[in-house]
PDB file of N, CA and C in Angstrom:
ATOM      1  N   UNK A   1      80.763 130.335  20.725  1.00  0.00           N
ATOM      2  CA  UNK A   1      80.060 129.353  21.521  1.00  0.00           C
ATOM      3  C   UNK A   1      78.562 129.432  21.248  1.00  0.00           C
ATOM      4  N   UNK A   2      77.976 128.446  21.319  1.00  0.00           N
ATOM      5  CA  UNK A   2      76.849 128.166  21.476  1.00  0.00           C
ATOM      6  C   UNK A   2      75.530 128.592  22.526  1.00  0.00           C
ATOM      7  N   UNK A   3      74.764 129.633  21.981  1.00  0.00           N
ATOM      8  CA  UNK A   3      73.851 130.102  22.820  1.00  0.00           C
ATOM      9  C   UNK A   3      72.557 129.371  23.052  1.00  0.00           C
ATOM     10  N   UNK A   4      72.670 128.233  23.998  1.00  0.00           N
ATOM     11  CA  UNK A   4      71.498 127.493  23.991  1.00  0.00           C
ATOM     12  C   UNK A   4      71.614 127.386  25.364  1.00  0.00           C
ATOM     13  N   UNK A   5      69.839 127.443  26.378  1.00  0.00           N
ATOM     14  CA  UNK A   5      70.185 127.148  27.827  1.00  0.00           C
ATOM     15  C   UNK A   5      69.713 126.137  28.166  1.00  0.00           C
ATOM     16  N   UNK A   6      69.393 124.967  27.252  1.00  0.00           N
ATOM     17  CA  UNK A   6      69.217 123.728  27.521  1.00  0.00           C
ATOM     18  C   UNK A   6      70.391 122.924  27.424  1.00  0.00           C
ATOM     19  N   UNK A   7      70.961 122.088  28.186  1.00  0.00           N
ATOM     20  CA  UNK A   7      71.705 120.997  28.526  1.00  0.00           C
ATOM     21  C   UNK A   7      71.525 120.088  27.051  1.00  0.00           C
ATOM     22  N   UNK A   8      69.887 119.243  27.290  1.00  0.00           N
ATOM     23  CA  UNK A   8      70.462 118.302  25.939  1.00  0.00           C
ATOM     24  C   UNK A   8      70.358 118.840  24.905  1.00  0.00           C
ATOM     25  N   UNK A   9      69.424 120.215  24.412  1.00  0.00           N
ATOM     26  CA  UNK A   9      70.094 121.258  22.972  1.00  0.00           C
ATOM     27  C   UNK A   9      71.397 121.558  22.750  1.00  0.00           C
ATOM     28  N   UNK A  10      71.971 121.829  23.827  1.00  0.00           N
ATOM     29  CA  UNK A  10      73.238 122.070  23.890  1.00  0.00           C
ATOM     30  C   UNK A  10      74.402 121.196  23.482  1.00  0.00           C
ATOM     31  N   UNK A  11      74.261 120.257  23.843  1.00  0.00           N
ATOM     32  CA  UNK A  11      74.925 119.031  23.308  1.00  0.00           C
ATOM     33  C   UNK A  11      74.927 118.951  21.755  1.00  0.00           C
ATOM     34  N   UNK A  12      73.812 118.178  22.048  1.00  0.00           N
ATOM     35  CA  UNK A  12      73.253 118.307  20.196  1.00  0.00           C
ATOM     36  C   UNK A  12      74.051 118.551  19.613  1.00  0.00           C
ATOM     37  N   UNK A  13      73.752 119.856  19.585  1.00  0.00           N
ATOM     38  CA  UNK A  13      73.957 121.290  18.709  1.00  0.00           C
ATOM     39  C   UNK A  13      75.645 121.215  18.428  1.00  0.00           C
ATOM     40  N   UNK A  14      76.565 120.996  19.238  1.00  0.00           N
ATOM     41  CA  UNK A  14      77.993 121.308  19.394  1.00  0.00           C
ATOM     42  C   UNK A  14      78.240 119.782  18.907  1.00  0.00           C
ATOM     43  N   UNK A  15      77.457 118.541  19.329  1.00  0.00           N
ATOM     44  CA  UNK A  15      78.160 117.465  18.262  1.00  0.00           C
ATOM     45  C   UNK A  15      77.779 117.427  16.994  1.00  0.00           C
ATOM     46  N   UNK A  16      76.636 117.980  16.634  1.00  0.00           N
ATOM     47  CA  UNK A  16      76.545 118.101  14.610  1.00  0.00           C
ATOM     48  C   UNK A  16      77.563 119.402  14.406  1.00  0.00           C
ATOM     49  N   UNK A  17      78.046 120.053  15.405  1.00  0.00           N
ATOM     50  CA  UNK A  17      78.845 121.333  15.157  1.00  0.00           C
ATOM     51  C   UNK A  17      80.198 120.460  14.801  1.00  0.00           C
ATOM     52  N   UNK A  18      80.257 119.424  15.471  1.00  0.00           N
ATOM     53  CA  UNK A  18      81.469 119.014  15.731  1.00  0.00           C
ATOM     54  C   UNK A  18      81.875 117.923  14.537  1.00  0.00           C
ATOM     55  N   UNK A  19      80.718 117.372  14.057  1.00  0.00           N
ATOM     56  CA  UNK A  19      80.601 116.164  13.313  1.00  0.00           C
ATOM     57  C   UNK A  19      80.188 114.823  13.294  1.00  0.00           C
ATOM     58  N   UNK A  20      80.206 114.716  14.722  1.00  0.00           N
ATOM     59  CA  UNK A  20      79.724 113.308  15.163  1.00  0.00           C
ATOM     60  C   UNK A  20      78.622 113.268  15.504  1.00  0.00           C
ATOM     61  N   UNK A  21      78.683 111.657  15.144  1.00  0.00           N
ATOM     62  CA  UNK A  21      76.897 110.677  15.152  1.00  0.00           C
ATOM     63  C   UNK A  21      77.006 110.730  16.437  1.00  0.00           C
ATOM     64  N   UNK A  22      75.668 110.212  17.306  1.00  0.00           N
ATOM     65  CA  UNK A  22      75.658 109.910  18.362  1.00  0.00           C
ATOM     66  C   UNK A  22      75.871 108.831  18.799  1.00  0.00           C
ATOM     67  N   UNK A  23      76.570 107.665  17.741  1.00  0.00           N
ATOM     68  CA  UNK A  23      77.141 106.559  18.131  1.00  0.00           C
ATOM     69  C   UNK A  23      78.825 107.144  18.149  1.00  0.00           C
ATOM     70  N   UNK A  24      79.340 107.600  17.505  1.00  0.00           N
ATOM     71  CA  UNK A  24      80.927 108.089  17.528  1.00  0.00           C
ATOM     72  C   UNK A  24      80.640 109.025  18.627  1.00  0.00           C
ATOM     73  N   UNK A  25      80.112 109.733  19.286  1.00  0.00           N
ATOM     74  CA  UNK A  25      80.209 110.510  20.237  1.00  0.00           C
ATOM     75  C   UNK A  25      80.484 109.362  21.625  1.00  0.00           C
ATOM     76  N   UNK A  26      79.335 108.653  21.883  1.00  0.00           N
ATOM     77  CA  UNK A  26      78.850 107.892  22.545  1.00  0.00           C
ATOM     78  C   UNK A  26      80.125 106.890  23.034  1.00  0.00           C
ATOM     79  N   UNK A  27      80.719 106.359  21.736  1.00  0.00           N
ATOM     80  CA  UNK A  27      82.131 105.761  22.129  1.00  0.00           C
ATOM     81  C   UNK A  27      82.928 105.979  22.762  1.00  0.00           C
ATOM     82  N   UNK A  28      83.414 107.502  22.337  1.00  0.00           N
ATOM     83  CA  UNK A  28      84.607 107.928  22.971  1.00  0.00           C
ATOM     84  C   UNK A  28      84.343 108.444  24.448  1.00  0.00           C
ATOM     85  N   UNK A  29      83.100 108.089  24.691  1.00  0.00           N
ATOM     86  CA  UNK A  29      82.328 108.910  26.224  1.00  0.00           C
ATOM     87  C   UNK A  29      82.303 107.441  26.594  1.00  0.00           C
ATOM     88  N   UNK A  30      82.402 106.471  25.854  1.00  0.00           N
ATOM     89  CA  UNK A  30      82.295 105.082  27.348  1.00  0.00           C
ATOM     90  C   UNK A  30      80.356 104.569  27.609  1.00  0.00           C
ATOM     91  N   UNK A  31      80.048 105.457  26.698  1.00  0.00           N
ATOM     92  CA  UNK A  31      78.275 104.951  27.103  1.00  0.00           C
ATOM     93  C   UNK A  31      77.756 104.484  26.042  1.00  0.00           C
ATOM     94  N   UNK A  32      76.636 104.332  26.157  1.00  0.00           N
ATOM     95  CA  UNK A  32      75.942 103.590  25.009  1.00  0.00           C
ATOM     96  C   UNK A  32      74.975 104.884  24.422  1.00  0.00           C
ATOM     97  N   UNK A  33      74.654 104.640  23.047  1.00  0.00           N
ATOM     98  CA  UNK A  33      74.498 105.645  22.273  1.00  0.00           C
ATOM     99  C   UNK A  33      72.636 106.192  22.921  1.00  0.00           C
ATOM    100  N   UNK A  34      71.970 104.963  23.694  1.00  0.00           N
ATOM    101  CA  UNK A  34      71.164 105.677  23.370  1.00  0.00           C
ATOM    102  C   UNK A  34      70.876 106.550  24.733  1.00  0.00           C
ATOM    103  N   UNK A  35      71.366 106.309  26.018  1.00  0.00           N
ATOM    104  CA  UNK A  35      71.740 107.542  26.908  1.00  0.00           C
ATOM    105  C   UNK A  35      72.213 108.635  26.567  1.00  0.00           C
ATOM    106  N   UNK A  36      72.575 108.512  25.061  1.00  0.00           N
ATOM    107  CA  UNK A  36      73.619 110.157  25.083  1.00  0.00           C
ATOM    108  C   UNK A  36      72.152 110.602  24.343  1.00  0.00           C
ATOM    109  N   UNK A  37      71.228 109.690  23.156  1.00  0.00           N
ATOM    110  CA  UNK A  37      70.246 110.143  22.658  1.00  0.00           C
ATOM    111  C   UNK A  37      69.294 110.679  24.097  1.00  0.00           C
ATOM    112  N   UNK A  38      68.995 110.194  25.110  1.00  0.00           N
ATOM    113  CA  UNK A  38      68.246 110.653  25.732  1.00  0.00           C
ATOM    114  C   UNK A  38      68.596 111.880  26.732  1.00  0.00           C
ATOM    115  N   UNK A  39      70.197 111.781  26.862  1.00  0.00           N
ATOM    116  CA  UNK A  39      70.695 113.376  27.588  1.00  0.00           C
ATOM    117  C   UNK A  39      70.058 114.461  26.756  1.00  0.00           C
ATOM    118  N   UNK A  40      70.515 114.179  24.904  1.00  0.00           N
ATOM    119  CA  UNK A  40      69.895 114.786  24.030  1.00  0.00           C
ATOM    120  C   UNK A  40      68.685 115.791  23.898  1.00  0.00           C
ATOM    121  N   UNK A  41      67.855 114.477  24.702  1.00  0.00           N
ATOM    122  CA  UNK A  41      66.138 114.830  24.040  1.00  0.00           C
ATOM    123  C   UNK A  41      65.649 115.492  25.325  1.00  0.00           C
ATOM    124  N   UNK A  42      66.881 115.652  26.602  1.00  0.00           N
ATOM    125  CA  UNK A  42      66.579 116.259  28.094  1.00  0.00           C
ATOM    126  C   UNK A  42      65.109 114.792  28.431  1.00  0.00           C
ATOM    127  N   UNK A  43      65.527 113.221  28.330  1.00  0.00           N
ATOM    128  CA  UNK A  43      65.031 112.581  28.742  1.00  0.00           C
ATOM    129  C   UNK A  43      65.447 111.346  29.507  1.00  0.00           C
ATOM    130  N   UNK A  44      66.934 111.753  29.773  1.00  0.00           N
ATOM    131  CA  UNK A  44      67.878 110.767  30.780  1.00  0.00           C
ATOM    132  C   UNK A  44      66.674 110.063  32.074  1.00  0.00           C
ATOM    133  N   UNK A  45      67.271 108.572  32.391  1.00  0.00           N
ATOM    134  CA  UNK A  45      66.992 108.002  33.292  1.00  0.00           C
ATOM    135  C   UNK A  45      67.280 108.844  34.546  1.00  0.00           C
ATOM    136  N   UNK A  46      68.836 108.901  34.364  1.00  0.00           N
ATOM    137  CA  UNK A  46      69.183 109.343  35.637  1.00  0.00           C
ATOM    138  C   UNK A  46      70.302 110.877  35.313  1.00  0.00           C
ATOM    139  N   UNK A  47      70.529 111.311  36.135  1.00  0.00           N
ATOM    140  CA  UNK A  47      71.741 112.591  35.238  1.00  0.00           C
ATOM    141  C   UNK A  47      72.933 112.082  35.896  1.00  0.00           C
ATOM    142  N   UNK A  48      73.298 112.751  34.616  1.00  0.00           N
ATOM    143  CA  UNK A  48      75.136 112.907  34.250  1.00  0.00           C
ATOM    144  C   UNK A  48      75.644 112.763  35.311  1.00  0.00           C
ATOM    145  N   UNK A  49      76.415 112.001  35.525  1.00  0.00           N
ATOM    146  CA  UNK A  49      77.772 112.635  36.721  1.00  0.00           C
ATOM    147  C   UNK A  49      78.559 113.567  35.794  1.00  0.00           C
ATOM    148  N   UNK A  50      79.110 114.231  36.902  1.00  0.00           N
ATOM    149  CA  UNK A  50      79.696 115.142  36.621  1.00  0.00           C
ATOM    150  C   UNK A  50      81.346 114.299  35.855  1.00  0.00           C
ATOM    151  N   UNK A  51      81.899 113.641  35.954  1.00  0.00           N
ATOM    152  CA  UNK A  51      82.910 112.778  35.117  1.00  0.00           C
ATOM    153  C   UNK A  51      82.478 112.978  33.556  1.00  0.00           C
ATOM    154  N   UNK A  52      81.239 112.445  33.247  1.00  0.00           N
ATOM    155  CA  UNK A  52      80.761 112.031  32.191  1.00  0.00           C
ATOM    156  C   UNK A  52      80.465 113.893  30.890  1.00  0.00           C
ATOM    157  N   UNK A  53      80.301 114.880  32.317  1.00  0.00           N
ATOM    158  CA  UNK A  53      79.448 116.131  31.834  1.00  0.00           C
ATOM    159  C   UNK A  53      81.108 116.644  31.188  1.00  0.00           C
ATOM    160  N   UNK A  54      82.136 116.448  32.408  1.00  0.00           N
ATOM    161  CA  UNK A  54      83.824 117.517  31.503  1.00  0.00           C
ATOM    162  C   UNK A  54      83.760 116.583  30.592  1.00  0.00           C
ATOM    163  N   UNK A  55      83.725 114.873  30.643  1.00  0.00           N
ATOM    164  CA  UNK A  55      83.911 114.671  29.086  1.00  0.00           C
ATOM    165  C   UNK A  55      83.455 115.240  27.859  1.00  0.00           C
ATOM    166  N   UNK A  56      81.890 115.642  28.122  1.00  0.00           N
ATOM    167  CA  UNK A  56      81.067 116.058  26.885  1.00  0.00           C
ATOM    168  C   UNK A  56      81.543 117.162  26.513  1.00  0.00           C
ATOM    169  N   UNK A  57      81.857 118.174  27.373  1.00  0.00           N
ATOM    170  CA  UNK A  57      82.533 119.189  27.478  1.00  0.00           C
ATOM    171  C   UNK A  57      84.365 119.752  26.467  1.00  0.00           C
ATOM    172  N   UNK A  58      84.722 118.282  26.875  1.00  0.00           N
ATOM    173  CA  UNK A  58      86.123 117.950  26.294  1.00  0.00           C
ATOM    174  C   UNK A  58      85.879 118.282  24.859  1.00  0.00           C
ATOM    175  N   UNK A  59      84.759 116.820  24.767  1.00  0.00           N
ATOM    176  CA  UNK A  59      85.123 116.154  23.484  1.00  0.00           C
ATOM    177  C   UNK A  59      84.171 117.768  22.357  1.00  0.00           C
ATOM    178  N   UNK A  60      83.228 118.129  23.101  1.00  0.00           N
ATOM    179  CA  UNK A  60      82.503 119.143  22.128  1.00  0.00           C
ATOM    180  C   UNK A  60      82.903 120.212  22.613  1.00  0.00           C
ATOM    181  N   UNK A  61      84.358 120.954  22.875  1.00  0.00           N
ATOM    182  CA  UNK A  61      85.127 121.987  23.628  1.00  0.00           C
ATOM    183  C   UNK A  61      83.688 122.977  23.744  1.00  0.00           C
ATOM    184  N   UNK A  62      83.109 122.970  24.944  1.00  0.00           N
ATOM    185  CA  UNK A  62      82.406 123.479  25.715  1.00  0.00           C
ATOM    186  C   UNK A  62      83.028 123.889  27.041  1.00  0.00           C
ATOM    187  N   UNK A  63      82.543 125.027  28.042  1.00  0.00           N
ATOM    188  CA  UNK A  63      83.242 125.291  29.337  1.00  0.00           C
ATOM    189  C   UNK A  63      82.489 124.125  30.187  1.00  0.00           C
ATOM    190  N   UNK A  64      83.401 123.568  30.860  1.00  0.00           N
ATOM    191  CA  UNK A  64      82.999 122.494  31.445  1.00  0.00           C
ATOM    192  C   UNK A  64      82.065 122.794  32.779  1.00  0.00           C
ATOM    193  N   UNK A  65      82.716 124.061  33.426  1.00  0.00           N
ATOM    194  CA  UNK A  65      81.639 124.093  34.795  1.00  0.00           C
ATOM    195  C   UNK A  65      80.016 124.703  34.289  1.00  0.00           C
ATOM    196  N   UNK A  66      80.660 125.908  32.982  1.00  0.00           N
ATOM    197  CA  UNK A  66      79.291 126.167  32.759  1.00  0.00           C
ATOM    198  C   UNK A  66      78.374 125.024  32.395  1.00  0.00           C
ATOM    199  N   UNK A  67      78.998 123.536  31.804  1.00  0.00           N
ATOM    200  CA  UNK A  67      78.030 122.759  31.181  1.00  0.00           C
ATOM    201  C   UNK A  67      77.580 121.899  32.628  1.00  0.00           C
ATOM    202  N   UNK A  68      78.364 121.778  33.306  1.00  0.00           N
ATOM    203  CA  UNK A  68      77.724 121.086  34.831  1.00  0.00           C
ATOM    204  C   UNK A  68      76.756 121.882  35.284  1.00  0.00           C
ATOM    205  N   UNK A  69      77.118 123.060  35.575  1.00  0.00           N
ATOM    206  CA  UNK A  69      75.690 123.533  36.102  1.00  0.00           C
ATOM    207  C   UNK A  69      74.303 124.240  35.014  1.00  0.00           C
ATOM    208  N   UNK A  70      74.295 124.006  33.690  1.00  0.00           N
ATOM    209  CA  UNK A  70      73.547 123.665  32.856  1.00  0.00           C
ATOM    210  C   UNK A  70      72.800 122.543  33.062  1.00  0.00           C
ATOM    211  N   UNK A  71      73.284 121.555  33.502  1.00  0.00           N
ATOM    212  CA  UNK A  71      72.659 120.098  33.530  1.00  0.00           C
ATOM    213  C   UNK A  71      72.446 119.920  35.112  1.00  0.00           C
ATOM    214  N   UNK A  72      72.172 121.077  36.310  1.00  0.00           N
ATOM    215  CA  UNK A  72      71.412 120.855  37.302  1.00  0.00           C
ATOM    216  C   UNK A  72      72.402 120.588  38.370  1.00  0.00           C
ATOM    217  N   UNK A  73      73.604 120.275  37.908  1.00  0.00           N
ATOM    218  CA  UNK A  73      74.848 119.988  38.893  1.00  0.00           C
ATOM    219  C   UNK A  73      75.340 121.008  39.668  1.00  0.00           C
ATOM    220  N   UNK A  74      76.491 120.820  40.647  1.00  0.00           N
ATOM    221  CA  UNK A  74      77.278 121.789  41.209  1.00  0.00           C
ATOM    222  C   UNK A  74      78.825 121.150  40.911  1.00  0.00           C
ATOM    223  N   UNK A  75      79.588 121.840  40.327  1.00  0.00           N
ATOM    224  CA  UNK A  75      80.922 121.056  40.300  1.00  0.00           C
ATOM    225  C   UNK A  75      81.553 120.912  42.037  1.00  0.00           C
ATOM    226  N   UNK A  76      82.318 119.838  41.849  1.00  0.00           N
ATOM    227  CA  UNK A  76      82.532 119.266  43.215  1.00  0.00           C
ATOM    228  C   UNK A  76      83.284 120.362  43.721  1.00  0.00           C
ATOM    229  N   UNK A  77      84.754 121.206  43.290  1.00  0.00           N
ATOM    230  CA  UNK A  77      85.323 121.908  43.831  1.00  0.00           C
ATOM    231  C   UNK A  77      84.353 123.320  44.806  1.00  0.00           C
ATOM    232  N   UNK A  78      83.261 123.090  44.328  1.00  0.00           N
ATOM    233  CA  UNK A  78      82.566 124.259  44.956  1.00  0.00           C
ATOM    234  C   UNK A  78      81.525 123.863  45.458  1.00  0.00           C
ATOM    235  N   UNK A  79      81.169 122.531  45.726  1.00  0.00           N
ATOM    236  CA  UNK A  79      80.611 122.274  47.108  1.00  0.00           C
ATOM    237  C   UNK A  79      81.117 122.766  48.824  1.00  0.00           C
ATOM    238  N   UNK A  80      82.199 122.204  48.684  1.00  0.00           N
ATOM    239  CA  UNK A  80      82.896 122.422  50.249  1.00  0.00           C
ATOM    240  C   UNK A  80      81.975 124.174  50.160  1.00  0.00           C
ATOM    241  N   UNK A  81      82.336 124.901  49.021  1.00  0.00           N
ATOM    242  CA  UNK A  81      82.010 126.625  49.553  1.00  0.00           C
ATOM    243  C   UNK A  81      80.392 126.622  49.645  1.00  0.00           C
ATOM    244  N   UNK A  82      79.457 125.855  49.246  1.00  0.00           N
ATOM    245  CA  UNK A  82      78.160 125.889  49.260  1.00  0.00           C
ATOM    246  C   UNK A  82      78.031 125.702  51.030  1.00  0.00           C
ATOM    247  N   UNK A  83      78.674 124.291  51.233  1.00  0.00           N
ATOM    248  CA  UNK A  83      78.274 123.872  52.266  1.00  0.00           C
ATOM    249  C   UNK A  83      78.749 124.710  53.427  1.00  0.00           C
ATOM    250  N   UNK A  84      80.006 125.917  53.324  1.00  0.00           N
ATOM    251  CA  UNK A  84      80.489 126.171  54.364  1.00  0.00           C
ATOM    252  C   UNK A  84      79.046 127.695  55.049  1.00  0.00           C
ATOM    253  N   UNK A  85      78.398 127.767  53.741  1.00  0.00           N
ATOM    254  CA  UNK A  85      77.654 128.815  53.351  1.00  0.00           C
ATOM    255  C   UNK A  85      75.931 128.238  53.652  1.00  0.00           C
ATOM    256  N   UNK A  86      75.914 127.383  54.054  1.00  0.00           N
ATOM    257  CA  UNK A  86      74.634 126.563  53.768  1.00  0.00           C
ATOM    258  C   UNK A  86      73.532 127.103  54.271  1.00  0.00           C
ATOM    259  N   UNK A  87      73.299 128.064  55.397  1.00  0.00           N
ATOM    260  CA  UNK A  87      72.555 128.777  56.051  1.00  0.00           C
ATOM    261  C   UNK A  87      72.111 130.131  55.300  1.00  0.00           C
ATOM    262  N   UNK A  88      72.891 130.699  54.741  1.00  0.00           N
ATOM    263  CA  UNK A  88      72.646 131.915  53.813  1.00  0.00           C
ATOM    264  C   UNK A  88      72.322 131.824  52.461  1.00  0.00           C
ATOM    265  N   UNK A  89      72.725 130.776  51.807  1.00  0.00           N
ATOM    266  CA  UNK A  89      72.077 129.990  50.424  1.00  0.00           C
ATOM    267  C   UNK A  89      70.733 130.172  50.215  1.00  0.00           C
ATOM    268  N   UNK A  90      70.042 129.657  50.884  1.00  0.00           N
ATOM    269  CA  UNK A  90      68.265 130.014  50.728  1.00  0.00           C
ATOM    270  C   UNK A  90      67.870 131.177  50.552  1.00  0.00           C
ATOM    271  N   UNK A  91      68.751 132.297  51.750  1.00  0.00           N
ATOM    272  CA  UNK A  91      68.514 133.810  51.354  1.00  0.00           C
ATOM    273  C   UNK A  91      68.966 134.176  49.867  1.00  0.00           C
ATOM    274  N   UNK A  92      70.028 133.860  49.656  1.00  0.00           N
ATOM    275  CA  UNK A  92      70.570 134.489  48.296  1.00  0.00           C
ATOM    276  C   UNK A  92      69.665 133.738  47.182  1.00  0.00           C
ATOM    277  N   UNK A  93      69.530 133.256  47.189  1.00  0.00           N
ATOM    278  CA  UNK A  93      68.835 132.464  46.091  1.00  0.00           C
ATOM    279  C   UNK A  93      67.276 133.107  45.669  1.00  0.00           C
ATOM    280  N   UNK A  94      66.774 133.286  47.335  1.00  0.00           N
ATOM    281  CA  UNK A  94      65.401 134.017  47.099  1.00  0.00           C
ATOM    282  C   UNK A  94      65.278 135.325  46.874  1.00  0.00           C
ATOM    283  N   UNK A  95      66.594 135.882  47.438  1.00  0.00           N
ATOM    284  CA  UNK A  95      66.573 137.804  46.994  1.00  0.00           C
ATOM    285  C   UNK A  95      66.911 137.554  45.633  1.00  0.00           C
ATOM    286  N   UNK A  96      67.771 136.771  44.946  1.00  0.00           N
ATOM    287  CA  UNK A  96      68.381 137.041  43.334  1.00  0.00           C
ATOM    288  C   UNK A  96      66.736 136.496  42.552  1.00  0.00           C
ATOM    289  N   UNK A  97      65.888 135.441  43.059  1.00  0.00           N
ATOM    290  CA  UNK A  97      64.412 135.215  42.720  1.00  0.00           C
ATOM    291  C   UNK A  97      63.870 136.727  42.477  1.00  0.00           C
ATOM    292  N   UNK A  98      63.565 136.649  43.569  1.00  0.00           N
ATOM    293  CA  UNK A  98      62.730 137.825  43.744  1.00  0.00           C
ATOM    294  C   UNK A  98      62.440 139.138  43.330  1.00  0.00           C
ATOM    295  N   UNK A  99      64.388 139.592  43.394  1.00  0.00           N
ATOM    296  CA  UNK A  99      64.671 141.082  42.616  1.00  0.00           C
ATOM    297  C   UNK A  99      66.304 140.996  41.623  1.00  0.00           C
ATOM    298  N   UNK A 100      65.590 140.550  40.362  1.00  0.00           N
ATOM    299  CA  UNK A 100      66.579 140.071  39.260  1.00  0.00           C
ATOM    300  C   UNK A 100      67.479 141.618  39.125  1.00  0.00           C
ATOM    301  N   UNK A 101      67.627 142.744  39.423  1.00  0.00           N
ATOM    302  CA  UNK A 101      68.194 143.981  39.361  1.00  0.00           C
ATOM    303  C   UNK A 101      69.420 143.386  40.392  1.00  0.00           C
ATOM    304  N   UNK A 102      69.333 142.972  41.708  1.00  0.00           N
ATOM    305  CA  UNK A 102      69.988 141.809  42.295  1.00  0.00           C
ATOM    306  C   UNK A 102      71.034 141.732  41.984  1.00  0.00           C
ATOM    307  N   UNK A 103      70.357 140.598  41.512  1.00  0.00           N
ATOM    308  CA  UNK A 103      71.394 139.079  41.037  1.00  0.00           C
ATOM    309  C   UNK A 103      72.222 139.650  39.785  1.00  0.00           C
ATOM    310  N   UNK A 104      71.341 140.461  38.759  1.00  0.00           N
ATOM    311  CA  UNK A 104      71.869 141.075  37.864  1.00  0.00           C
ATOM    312  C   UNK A 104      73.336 142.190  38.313  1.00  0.00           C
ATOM    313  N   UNK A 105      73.419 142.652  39.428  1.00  0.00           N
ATOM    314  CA  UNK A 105      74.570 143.322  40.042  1.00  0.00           C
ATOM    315  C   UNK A 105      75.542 142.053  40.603  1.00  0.00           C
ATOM    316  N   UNK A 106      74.994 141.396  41.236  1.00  0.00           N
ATOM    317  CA  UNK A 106      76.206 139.960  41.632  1.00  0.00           C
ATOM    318  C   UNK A 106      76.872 139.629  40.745  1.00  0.00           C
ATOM    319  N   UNK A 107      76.087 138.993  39.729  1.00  0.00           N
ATOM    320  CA  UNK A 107      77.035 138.560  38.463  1.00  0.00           C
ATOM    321  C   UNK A 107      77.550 139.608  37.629  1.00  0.00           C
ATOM    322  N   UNK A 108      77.267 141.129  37.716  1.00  0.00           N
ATOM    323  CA  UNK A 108      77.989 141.906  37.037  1.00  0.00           C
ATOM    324  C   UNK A 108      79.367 142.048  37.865  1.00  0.00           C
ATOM    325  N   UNK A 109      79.341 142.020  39.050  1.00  0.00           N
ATOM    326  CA  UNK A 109      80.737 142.231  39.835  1.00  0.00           C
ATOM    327  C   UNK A 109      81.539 141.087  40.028  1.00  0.00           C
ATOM    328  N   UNK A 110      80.730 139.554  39.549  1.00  0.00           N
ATOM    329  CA  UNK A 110      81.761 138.652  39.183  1.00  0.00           C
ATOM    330  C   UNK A 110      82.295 138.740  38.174  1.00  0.00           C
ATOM    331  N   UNK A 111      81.762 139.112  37.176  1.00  0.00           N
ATOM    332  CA  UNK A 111      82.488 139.031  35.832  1.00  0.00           C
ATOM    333  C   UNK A 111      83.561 140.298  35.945  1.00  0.00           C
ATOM    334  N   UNK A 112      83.611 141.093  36.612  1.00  0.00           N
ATOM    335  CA  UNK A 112      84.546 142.737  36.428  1.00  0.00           C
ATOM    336  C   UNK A 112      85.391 141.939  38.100  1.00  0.00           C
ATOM    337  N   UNK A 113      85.572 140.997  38.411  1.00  0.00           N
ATOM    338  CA  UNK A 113      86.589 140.509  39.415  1.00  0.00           C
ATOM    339  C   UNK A 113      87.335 139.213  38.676  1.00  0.00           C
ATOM    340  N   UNK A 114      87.056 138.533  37.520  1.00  0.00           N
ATOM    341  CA  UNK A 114      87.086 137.868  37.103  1.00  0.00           C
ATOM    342  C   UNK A 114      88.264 137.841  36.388  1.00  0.00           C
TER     343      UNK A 114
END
């Protein structure tokens, strides 16, 4: 996989990986070529729905949630858990800010539950 933490590098990168123009990409995604050029250049009007992000995902076999929340999203299945959580969110967010040793232990004990 592709080590890039930009959204429209990321893309890019996995459709010249893949072979396709950004008009043959663009097709089989239902949009017009030059929105996918501007997801591209990280200069979209508006962002992705998330529909549009598993396609890109599909078609350039990328992990689809990692590429949603690459591109600023939350996948829908894990809203309801944000929201049930919505009061403690701000805390976690600012201790994993604050002291990356943290956050760096959270995500080590997701990945070893995983």
């Amino acid at each position: 996989m592709i080590e890039i933490t930009d959204f429209g590098m990321l893309i890019k990168e996995a459709r010249k990986q893949k072979g396709y123009t950004q008009r043959q990409l663009a097709k089989k995604l239902g949009i017009d070529f030059t929105y996918l050029s501007k997801l591209e250049n990280s200069r979209p009007d508006y962002a992705p729905k998330e529909e549009l992000i598993r396609k890109l995902a599909e078609y350039l076999n990328l992990d689809e949630e990692e590429l949603i929340f690459l591109a600023g999203r939350i996948p829908s299945q894990d809203e309801d858990l944000i929201k049930q959580h919505y009061q403690n969110m701000p805390l976690l967010f600012r201790r994993m800010r604050e002291n990356p040793e943290f956050a760096a232990k959270i995500f080590q004990q997701a990945q070893q539950d995983s």
